[in-house]
PDB file of N, CA and C in Angstrom:
ATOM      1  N   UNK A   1       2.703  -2.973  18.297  1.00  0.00           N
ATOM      2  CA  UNK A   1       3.253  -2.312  17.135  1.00  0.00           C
ATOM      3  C   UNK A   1       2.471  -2.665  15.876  1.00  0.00           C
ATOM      4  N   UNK A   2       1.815  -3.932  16.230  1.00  0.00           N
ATOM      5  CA  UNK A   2       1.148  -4.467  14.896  1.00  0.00           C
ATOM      6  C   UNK A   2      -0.052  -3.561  14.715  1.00  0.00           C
ATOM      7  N   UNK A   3      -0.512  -3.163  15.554  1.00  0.00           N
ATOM      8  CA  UNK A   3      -1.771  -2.605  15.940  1.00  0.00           C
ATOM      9  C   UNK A   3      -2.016  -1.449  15.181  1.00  0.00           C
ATOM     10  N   UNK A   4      -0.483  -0.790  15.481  1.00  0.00           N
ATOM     11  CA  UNK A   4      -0.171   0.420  15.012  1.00  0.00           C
ATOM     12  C   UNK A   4      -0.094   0.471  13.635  1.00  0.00           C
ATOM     13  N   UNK A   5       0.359   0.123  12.769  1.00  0.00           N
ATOM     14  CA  UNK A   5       0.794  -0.310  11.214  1.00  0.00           C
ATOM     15  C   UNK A   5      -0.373  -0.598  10.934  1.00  0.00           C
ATOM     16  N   UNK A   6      -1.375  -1.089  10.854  1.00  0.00           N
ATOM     17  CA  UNK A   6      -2.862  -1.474  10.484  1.00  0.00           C
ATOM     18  C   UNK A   6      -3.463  -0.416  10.440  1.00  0.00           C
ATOM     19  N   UNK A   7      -3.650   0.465  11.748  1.00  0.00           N
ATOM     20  CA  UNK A   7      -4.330   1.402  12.236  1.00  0.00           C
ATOM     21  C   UNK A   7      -3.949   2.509  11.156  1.00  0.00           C
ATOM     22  N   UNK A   8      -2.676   2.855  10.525  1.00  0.00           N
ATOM     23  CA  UNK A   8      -1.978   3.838   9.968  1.00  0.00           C
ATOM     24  C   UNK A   8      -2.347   3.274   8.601  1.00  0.00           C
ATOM     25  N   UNK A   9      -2.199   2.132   8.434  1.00  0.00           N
ATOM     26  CA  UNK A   9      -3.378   1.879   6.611  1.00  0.00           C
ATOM     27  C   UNK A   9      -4.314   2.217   6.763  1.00  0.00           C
ATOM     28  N   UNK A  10      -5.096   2.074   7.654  1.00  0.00           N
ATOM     29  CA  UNK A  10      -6.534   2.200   7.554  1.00  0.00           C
ATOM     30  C   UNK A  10      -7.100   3.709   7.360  1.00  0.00           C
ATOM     31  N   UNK A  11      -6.316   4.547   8.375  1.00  0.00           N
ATOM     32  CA  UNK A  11      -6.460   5.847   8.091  1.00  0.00           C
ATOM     33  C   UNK A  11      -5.882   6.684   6.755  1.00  0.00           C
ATOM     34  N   UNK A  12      -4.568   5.985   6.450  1.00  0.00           N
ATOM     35  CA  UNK A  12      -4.346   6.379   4.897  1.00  0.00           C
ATOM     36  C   UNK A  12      -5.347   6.071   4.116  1.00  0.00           C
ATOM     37  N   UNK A  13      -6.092   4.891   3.688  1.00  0.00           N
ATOM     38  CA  UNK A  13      -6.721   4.815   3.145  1.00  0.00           C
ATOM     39  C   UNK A  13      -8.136   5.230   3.195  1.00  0.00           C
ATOM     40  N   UNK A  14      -8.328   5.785   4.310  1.00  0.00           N
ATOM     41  CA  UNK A  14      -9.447   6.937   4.683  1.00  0.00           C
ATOM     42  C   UNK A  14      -9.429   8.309   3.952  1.00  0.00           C
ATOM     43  N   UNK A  15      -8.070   8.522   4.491  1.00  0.00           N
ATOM     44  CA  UNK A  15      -7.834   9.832   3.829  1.00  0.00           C
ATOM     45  C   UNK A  15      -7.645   9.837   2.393  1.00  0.00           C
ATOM     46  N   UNK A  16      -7.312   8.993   2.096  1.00  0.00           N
ATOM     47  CA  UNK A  16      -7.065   8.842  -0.138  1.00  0.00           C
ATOM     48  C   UNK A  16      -8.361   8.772  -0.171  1.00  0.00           C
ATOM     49  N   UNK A  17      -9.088   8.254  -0.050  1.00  0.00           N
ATOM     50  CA  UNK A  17     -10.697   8.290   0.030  1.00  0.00           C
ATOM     51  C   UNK A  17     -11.821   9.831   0.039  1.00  0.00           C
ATOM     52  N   UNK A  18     -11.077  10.185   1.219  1.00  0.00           N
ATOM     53  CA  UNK A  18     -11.560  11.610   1.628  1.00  0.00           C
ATOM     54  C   UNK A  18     -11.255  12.673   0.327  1.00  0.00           C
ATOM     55  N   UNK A  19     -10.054  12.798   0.288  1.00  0.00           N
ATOM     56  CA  UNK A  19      -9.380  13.613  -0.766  1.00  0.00           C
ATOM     57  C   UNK A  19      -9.560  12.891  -2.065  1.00  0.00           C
ATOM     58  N   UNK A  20     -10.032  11.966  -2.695  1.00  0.00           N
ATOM     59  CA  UNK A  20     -10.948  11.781  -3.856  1.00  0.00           C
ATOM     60  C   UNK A  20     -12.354  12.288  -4.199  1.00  0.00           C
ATOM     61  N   UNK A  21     -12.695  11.857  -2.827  1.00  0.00           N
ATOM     62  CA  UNK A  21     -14.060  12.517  -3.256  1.00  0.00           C
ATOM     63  C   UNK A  21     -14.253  13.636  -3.251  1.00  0.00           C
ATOM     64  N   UNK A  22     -13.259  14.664  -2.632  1.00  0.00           N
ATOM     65  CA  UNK A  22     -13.419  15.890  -2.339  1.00  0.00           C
ATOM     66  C   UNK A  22     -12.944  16.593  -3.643  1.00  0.00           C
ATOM     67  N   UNK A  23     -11.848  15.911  -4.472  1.00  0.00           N
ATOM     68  CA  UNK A  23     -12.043  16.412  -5.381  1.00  0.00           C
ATOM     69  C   UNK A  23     -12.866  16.335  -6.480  1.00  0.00           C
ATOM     70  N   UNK A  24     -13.603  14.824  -6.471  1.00  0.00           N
ATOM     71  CA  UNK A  24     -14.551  14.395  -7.778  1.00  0.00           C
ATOM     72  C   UNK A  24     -15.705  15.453  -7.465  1.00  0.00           C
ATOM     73  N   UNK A  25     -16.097  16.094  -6.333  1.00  0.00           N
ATOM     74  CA  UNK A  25     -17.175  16.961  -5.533  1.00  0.00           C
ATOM     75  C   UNK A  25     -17.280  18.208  -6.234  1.00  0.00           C
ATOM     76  N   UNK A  26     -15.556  18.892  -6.425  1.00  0.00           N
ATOM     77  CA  UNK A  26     -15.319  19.766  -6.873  1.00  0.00           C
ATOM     78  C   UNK A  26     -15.111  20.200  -8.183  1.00  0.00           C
ATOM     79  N   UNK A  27     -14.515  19.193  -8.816  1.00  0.00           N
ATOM     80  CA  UNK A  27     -14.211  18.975 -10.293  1.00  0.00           C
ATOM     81  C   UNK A  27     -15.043  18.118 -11.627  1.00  0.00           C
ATOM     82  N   UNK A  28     -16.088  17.354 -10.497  1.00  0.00           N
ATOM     83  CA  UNK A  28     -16.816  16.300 -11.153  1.00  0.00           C
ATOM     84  C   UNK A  28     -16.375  15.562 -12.280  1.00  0.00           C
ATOM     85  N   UNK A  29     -15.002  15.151 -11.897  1.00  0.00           N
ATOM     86  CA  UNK A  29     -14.169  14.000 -13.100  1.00  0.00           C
ATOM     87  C   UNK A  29     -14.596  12.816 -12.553  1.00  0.00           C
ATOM     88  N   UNK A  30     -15.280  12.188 -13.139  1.00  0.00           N
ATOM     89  CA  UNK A  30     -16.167  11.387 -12.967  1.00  0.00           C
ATOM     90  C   UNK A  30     -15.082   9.783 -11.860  1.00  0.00           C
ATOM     91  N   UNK A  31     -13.473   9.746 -12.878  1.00  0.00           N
ATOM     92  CA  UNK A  31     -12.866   9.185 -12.266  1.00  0.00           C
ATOM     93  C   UNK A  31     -12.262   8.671 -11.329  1.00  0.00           C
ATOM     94  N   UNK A  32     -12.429  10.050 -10.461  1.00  0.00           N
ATOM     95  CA  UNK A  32     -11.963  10.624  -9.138  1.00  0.00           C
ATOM     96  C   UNK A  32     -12.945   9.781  -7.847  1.00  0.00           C
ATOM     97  N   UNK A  33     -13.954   9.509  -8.688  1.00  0.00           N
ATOM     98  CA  UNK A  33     -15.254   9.109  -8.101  1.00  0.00           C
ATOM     99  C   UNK A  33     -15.576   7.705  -7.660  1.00  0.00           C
ATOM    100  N   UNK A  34     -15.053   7.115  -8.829  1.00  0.00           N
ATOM    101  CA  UNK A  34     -14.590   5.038  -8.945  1.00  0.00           C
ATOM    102  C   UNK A  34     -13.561   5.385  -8.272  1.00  0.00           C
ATOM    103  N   UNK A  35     -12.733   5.775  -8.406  1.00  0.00           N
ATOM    104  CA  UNK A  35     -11.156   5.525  -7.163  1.00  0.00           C
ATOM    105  C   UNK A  35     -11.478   5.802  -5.869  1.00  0.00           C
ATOM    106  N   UNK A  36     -12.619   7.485  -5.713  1.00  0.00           N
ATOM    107  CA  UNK A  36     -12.903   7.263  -4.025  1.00  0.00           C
ATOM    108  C   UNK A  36     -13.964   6.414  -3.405  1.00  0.00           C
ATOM    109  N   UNK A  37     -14.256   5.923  -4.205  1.00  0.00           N
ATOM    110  CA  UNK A  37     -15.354   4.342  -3.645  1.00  0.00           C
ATOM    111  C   UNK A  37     -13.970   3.744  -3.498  1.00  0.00           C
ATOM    112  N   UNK A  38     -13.627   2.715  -4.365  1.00  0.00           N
ATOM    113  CA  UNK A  38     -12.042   2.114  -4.303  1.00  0.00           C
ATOM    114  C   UNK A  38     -11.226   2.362  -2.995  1.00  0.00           C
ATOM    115  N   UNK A  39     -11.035   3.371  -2.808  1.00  0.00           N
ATOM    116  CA  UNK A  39     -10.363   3.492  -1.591  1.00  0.00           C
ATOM    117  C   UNK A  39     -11.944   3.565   0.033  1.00  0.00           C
ATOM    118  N   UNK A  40     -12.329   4.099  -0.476  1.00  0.00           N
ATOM    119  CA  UNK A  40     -13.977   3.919   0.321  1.00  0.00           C
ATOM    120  C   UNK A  40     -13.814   2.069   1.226  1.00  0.00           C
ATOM    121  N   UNK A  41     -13.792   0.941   0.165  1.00  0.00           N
ATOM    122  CA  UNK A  41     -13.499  -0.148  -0.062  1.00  0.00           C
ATOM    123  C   UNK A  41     -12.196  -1.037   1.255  1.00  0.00           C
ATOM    124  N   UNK A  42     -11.512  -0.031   0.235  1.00  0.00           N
ATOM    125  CA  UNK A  42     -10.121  -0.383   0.782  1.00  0.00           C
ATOM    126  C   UNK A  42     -10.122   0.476   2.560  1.00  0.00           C
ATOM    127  N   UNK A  43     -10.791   1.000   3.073  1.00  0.00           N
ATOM    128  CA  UNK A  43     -10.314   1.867   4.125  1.00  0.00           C
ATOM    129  C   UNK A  43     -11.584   0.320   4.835  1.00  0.00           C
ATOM    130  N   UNK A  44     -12.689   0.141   4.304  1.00  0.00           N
ATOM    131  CA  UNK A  44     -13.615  -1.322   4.898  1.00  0.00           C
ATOM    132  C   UNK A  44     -12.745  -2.025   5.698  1.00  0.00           C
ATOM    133  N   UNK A  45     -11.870  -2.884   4.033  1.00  0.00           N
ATOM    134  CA  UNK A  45     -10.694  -3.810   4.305  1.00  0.00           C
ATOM    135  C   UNK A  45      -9.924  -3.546   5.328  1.00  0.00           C
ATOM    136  N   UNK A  46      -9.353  -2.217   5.616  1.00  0.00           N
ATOM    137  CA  UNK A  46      -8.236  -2.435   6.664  1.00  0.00           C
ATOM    138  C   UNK A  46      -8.635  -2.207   7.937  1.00  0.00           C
ATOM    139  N   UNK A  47     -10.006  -1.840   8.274  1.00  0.00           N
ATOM    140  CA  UNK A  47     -10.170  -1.822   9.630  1.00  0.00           C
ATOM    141  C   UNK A  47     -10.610  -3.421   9.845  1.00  0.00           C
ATOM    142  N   UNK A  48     -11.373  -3.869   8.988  1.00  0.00           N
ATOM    143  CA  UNK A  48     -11.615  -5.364   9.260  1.00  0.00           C
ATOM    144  C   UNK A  48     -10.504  -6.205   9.519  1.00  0.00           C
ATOM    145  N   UNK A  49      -9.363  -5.537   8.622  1.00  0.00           N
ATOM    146  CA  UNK A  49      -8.083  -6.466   9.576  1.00  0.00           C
ATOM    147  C   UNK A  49      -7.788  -5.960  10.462  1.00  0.00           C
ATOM    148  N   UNK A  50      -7.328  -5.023  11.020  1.00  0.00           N
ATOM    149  CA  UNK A  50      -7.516  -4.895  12.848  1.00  0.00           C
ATOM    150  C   UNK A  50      -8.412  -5.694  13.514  1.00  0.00           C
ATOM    151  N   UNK A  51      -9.998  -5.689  12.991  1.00  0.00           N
ATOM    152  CA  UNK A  51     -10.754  -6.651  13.963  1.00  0.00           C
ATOM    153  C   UNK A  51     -10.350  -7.855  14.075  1.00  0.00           C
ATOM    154  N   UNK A  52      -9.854  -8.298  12.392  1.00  0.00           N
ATOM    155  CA  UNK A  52      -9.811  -9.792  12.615  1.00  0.00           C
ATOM    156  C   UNK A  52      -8.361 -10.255  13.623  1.00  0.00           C
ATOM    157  N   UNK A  53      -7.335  -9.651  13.002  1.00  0.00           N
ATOM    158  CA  UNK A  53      -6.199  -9.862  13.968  1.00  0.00           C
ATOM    159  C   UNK A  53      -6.227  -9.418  15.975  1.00  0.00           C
ATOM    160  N   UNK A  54      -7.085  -8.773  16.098  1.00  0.00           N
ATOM    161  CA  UNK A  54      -7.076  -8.021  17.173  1.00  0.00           C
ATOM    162  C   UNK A  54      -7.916  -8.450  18.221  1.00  0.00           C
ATOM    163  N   UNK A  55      -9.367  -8.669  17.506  1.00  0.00           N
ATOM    164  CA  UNK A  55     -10.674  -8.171  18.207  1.00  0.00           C
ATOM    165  C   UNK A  55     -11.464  -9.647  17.854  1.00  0.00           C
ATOM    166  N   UNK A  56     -11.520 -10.288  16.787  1.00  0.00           N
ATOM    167  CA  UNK A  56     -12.225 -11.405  16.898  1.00  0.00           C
ATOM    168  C   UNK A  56     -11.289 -12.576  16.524  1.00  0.00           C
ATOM    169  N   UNK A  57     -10.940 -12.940  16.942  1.00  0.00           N
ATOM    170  CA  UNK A  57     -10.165 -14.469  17.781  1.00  0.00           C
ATOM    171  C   UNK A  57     -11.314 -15.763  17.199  1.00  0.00           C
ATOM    172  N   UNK A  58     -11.680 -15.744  17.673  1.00  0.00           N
ATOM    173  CA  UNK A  58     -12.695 -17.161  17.411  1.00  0.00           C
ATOM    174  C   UNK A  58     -12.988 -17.624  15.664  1.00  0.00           C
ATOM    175  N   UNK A  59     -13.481 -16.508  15.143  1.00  0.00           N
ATOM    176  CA  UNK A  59     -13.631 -16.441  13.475  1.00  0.00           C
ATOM    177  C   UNK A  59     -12.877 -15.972  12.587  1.00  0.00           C
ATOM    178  N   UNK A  60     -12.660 -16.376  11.526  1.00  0.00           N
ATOM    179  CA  UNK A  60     -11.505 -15.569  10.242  1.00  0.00           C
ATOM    180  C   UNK A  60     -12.462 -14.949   9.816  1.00  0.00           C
ATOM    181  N   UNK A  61     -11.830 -13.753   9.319  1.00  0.00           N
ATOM    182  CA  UNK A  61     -12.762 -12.461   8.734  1.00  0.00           C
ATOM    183  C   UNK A  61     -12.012 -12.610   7.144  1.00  0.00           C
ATOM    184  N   UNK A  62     -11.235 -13.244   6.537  1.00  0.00           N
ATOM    185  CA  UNK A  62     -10.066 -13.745   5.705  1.00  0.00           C
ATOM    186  C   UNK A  62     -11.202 -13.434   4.568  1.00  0.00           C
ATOM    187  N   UNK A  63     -12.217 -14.408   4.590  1.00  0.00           N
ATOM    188  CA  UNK A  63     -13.007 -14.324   3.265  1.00  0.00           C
ATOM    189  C   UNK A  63     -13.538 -13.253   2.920  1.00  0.00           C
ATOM    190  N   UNK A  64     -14.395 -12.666   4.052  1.00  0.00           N
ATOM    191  CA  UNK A  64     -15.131 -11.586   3.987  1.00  0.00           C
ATOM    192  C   UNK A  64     -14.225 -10.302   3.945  1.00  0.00           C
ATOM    193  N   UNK A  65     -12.902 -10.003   4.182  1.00  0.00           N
ATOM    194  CA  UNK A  65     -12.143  -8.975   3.812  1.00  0.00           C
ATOM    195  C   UNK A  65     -11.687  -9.118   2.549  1.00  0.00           C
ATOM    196  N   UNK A  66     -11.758 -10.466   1.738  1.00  0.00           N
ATOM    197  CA  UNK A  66     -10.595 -10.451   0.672  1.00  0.00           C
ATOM    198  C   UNK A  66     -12.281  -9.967  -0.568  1.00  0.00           C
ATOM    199  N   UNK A  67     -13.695 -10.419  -0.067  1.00  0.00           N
ATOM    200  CA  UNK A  67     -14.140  -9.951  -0.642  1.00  0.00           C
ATOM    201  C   UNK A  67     -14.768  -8.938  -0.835  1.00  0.00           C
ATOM    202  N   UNK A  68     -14.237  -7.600   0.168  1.00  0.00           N
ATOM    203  CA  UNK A  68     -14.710  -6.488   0.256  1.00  0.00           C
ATOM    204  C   UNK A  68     -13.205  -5.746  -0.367  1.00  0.00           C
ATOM    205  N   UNK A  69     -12.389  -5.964  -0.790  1.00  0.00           N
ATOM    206  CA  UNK A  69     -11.312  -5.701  -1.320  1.00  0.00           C
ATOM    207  C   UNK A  69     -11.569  -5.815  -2.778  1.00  0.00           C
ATOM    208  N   UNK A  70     -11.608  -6.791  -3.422  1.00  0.00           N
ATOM    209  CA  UNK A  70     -12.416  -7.345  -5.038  1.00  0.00           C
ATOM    210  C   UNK A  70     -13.196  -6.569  -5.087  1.00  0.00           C
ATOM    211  N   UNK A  71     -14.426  -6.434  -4.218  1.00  0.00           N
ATOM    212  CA  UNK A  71     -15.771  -5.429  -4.502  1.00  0.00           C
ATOM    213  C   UNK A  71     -14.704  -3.487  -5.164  1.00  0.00           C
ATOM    214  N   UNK A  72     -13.793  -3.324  -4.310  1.00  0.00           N
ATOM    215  CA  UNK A  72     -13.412  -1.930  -4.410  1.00  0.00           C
ATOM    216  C   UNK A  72     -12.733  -1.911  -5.997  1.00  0.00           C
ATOM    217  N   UNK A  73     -11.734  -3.215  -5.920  1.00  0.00           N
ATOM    218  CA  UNK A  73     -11.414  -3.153  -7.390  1.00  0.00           C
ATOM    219  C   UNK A  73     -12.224  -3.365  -8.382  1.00  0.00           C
ATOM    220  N   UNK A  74     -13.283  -3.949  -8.397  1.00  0.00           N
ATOM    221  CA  UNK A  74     -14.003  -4.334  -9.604  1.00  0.00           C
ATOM    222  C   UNK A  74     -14.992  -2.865  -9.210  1.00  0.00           C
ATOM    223  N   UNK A  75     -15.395  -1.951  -8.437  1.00  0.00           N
ATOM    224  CA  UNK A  75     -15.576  -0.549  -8.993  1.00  0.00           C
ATOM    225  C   UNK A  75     -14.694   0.328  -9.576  1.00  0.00           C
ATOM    226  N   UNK A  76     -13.482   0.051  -9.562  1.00  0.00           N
ATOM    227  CA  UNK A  76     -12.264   1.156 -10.132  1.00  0.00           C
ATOM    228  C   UNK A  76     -12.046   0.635 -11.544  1.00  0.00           C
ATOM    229  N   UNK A  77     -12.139  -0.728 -11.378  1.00  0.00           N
ATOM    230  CA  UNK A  77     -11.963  -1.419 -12.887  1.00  0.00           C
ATOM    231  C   UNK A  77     -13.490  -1.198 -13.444  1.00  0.00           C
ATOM    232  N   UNK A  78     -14.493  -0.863 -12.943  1.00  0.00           N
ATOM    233  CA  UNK A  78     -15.597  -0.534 -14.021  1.00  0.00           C
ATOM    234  C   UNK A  78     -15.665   0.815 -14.406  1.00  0.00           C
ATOM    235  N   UNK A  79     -15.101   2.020 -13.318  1.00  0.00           N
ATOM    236  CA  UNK A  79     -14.431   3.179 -13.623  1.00  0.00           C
ATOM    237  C   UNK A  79     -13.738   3.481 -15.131  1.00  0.00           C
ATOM    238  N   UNK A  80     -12.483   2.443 -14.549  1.00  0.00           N
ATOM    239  CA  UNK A  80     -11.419   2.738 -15.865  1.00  0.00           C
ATOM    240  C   UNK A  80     -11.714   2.332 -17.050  1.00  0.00           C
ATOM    241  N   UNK A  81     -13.140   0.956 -17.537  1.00  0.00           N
ATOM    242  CA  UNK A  81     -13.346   0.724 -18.680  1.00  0.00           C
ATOM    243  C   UNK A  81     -14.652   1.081 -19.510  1.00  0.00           C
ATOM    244  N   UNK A  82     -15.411   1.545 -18.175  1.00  0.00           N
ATOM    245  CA  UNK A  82     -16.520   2.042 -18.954  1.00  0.00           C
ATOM    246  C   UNK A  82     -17.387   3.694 -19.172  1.00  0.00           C
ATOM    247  N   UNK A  83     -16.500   3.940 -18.119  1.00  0.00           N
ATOM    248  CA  UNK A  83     -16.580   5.386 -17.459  1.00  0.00           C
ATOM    249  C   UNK A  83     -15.887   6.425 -18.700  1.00  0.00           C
ATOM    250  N   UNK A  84     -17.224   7.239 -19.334  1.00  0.00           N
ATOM    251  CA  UNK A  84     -16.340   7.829 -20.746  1.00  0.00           C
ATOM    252  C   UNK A  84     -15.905   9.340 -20.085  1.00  0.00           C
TER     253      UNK A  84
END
């Protein structure tokens, strides 16, 4: 069940991803663009937790997910403050 709930972030956050960029593609609001990296980011993060909980046993993936998570926010936060 755990498997499942991971699997279903990961693809949400695929799809918020998908449908950002599809609209920054269309509309070229530049904003649309830092959020679908951001979620780009965030869709990284949640398959890496499936691996880590699931698939690799031996190593924590803990660091390396929490810093591919930061990486997505600190593009949305350079979005929202510098992006005119």
């Amino acid at each position: 069940m755990d498997a499942l709930i991971y699997g279903l972030c990961a693809g949400t956050a695929f799809l918020c991803a998908v449908l950002l960029l599809r609209g920054y593609f269309k509309s070229r609001y530049r904003l649309l663009l830092w959020a679908g990296w951001c979620f780009v980011f965030f869709t990284i993060n949640n398959v890496l937790v499936v691996a880590d909980k699931f698939f690799v046993e031996d190593y924590s993936l803990l660091n390396f997910r929490l810093s591919i998570a930061l990486s997505g926010l600190i593009l949305l936060l350079y979005g929202l403050i510098f992006d005119e």
